[in-house]
Protein backbone atom coordinates (compact mmCIF):
# COMPACT_ATOMS: atom_id res chain seq x y z
CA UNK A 1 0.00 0.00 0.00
CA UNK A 2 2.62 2.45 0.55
CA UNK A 3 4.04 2.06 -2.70
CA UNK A 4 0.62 3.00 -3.99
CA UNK A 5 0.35 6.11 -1.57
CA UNK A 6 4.14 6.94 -3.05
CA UNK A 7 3.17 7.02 -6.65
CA UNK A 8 0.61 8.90 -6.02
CA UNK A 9 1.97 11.84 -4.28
CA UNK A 10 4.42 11.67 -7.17
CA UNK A 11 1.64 12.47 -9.09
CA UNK A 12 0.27 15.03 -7.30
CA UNK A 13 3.47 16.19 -7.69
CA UNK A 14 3.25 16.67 -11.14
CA UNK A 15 -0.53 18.07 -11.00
CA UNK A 16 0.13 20.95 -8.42
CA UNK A 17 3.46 21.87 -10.73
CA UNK A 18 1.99 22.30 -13.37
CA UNK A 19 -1.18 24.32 -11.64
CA UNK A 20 1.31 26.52 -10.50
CA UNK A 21 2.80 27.45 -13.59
CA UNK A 22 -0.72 27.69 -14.63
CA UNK A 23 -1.69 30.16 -11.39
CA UNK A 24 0.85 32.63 -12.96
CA UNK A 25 2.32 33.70 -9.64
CA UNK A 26 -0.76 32.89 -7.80
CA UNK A 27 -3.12 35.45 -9.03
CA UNK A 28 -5.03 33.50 -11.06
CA UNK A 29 -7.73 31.69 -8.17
CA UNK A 30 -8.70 28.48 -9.79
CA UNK A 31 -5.14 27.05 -10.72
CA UNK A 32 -3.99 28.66 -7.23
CA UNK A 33 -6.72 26.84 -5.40
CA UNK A 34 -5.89 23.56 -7.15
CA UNK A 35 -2.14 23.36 -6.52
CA UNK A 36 -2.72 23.99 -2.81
CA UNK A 37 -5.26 21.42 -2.98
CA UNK A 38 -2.96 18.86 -4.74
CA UNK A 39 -0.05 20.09 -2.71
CA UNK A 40 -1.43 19.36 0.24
CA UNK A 41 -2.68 15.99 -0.82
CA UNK A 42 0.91 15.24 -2.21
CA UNK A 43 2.36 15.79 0.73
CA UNK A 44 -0.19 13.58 3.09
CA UNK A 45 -0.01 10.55 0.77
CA UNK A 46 4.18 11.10 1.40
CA UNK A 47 3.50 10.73 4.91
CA UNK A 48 1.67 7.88 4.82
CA UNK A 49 4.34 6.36 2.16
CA UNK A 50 6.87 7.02 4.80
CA UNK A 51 5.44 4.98 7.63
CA UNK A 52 6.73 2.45 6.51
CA UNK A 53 8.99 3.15 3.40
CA UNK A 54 12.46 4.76 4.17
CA UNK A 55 13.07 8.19 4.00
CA UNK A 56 16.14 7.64 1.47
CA UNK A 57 13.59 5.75 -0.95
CA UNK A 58 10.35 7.57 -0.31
CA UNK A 59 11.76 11.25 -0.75
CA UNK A 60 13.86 10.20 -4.11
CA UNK A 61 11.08 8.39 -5.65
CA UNK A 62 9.01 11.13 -5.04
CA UNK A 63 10.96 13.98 -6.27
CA UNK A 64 11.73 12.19 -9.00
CA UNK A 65 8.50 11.46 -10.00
CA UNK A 66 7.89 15.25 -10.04
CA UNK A 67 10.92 16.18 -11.68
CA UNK A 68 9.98 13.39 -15.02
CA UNK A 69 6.43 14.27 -15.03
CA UNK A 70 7.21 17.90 -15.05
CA UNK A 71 9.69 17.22 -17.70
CA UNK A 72 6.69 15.25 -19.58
CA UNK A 73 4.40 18.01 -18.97
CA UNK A 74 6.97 20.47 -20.00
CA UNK A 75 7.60 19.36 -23.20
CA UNK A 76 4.53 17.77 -24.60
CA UNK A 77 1.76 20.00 -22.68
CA UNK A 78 3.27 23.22 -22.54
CA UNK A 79 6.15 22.86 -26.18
CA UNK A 80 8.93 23.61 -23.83
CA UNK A 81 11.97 23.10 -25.72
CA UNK A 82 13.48 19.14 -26.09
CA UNK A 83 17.08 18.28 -26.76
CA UNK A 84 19.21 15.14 -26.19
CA UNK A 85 21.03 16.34 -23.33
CA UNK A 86 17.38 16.86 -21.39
CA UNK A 87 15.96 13.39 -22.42
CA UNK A 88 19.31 12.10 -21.31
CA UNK A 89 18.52 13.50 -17.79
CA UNK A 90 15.13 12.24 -17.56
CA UNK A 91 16.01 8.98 -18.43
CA UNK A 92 18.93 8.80 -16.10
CA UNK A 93 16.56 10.21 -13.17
CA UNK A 94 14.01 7.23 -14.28
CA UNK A 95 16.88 4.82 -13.60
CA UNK A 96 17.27 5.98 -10.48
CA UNK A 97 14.22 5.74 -10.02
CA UNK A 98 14.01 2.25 -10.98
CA UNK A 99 17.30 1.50 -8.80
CA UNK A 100 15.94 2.82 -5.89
CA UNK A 101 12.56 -0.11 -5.86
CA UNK A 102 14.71 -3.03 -6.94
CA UNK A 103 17.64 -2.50 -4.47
């Protein structure tokens, strides 16, 4: 269960980032309400993650789940700009990520 409560507060990661960008600075209510809403909600399901989950897995998978879907989000929602180096990151933090469950 608390890899399920992980992955999802990795994903509320990636919703309240991108509702932030969208808030433009906070003065836009509906994206501002949202990413305190997801926020929030992100940061309870980490807690419950890390009952049980160590804090050296639980915080990395977690941030790194932000930091890929942002990426995603980035690039294909938003047409920020894509380049080898970048996708080269991503998929290096997704090994990580992958490294950090299996070992």
């Amino acid at each position: 269960m608390s890899w399920i409560y992980l992955v999802s507060a990795g994903l509320l990661e990636v919703v309240w980032a991108y509702f932030m960008k969208q808030s433009e600075g906070f003065t836009r209510p509906v994206p501002t309400l949202i990413t305190i809403v997801a926020m929030i909600a992100s940061f309870g399901l980490l807690a419950l993650a890390m009952r049980t989950l160590p804090l050296s897995t639980a915080y990395t998978v977690w941030t790194g789940i932000g930091a890929v879907g942002a990426f995603l989000i980035g690039t294909f929602v938003l047409g920020e700009p894509i380049n080898a180096m970048r996708i080269a990151a991503a998929v290096l933090i997704t090994a990580g990520l992958v490294m950090m469950k299996v070992y």
